[in-house]
Protein backbone atom coordinates (compact mmCIF):
# COMPACT_ATOMS: atom_id res chain seq x y z
CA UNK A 1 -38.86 107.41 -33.83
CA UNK A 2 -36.55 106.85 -31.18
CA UNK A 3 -39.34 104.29 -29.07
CA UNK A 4 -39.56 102.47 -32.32
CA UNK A 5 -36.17 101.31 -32.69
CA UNK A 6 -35.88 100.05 -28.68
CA UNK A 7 -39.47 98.05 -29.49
CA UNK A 8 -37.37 96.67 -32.58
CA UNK A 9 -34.31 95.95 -30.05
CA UNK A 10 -36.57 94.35 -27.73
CA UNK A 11 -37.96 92.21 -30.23
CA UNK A 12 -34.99 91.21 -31.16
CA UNK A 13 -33.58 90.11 -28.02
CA UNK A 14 -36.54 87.79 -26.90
CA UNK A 15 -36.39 86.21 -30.60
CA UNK A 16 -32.59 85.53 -29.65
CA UNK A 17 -33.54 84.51 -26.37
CA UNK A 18 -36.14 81.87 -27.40
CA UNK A 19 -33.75 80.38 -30.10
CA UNK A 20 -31.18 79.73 -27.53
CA UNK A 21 -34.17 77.43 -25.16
CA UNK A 22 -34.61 75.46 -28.28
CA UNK A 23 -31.30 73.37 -28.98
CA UNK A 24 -31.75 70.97 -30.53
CA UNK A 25 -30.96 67.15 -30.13
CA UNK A 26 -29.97 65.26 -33.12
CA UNK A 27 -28.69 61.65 -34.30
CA UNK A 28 -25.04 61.38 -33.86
CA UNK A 29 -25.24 58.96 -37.53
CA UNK A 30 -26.94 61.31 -39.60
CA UNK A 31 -27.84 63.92 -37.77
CA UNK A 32 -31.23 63.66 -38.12
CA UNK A 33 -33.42 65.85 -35.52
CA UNK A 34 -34.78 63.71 -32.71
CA UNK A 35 -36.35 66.27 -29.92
CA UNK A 36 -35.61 69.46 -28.75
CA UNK A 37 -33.65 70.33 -24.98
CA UNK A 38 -37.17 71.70 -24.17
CA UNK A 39 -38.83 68.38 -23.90
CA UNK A 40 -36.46 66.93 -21.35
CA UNK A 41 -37.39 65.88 -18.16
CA UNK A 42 -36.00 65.53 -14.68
CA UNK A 43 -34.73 63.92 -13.39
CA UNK A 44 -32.94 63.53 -16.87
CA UNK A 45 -29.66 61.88 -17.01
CA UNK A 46 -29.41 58.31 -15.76
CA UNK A 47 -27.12 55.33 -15.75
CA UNK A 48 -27.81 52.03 -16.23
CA UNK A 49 -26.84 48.19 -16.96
CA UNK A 50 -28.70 46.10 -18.53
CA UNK A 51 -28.91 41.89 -17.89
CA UNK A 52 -26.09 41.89 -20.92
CA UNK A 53 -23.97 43.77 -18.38
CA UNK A 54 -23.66 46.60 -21.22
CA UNK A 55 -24.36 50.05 -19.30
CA UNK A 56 -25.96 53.29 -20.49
CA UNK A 57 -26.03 56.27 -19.93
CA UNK A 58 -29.68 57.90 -21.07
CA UNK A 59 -30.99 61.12 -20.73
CA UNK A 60 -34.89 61.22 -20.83
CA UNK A 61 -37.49 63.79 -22.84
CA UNK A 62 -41.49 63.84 -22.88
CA UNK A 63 -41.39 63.44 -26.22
CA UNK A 64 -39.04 62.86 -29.37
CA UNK A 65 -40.89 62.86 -32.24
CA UNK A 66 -37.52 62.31 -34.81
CA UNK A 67 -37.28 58.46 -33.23
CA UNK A 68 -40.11 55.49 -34.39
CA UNK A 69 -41.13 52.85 -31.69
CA UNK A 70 -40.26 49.75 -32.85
CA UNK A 71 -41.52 46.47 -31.15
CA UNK A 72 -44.20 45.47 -28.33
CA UNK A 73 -43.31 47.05 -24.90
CA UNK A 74 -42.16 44.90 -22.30
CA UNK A 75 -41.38 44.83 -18.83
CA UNK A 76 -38.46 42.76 -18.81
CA UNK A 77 -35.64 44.16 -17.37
CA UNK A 78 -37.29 47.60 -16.95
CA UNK A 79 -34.97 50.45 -15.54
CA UNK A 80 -38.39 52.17 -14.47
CA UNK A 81 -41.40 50.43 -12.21
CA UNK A 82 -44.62 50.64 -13.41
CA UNK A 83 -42.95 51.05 -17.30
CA UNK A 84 -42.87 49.08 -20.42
CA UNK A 85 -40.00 49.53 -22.75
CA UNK A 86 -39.50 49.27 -26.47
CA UNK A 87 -36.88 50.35 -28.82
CA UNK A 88 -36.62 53.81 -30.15
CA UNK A 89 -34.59 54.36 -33.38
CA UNK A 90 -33.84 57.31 -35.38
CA UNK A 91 -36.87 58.26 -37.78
CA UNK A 92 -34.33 58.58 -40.58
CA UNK A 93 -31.37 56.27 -40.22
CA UNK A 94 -33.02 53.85 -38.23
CA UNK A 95 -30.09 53.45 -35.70
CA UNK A 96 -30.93 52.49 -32.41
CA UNK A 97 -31.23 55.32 -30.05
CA UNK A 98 -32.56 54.71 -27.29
CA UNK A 99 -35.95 53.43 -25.55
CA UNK A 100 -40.11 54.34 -25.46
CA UNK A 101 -41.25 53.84 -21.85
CA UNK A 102 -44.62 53.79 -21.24
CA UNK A 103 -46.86 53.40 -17.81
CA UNK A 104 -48.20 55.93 -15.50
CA UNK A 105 -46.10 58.59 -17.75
CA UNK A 106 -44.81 58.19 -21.62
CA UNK A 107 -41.57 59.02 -22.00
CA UNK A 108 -38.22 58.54 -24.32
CA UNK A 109 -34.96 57.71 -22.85
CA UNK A 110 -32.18 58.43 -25.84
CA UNK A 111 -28.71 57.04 -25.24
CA UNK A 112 -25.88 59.85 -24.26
CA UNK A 113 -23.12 58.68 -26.66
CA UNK A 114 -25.86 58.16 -29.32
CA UNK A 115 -26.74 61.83 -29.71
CA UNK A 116 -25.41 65.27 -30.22
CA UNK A 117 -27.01 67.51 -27.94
């Protein structure tokens, strides 16, 4: 009896564990979910200006399946060589969150002060 209540312990724990590696990162509007920490990417935190001379601070994740591409990537002012932006808004709000790059890699950079991580 006593070996069954440490497995139970043990279970326990690593449950505990696993929920703390998967924070989650929402949209500071409505709170919507957007990724998860797990998906980010390194390096991941960046600044940058952009030809408006409005700067950003973005932190980048393989994926972030709460946001919807919207528009036809461009290279235009890339931050990243070799990638195409577009927008990337919240699936639910629709306010602008970041940016879908795509190239050699796929990738979405979501702006800092947009998010709650």
């Amino acid at each position: 009896m006593f070996d069954d209540t440490s497995k139970n312990v043990d279970v326990n724990l690593e449950d505990s564990t696993h929920d703390e590696e998967e924070k989650i990162v929402r949209c500071k509007e409505c709170d919507h979910e957007l990724t998860k920490a797990s998906f980010a990417i390194e390096p991941h935190e960046h600044t940058f200006r952009n030809p408006l001379g409005l700067s950003f601070h973005i932190l980048c994740y393989s994926d972030a399946p709460g946001t919807v591409n919207i528009g036809e990537p461009t290279t235009v002012a890339t931050w990243f060589p070799e990638h195409a932006w577009s927008f990337a808004a919240c699936q639910q709000c629709n306010m602008h969150v970041g940016w879908w790059y795509t190239g050699p890699t796929k990738f979405a950079a979501l702006i800092a002060t947009r998010v709650i991580r």
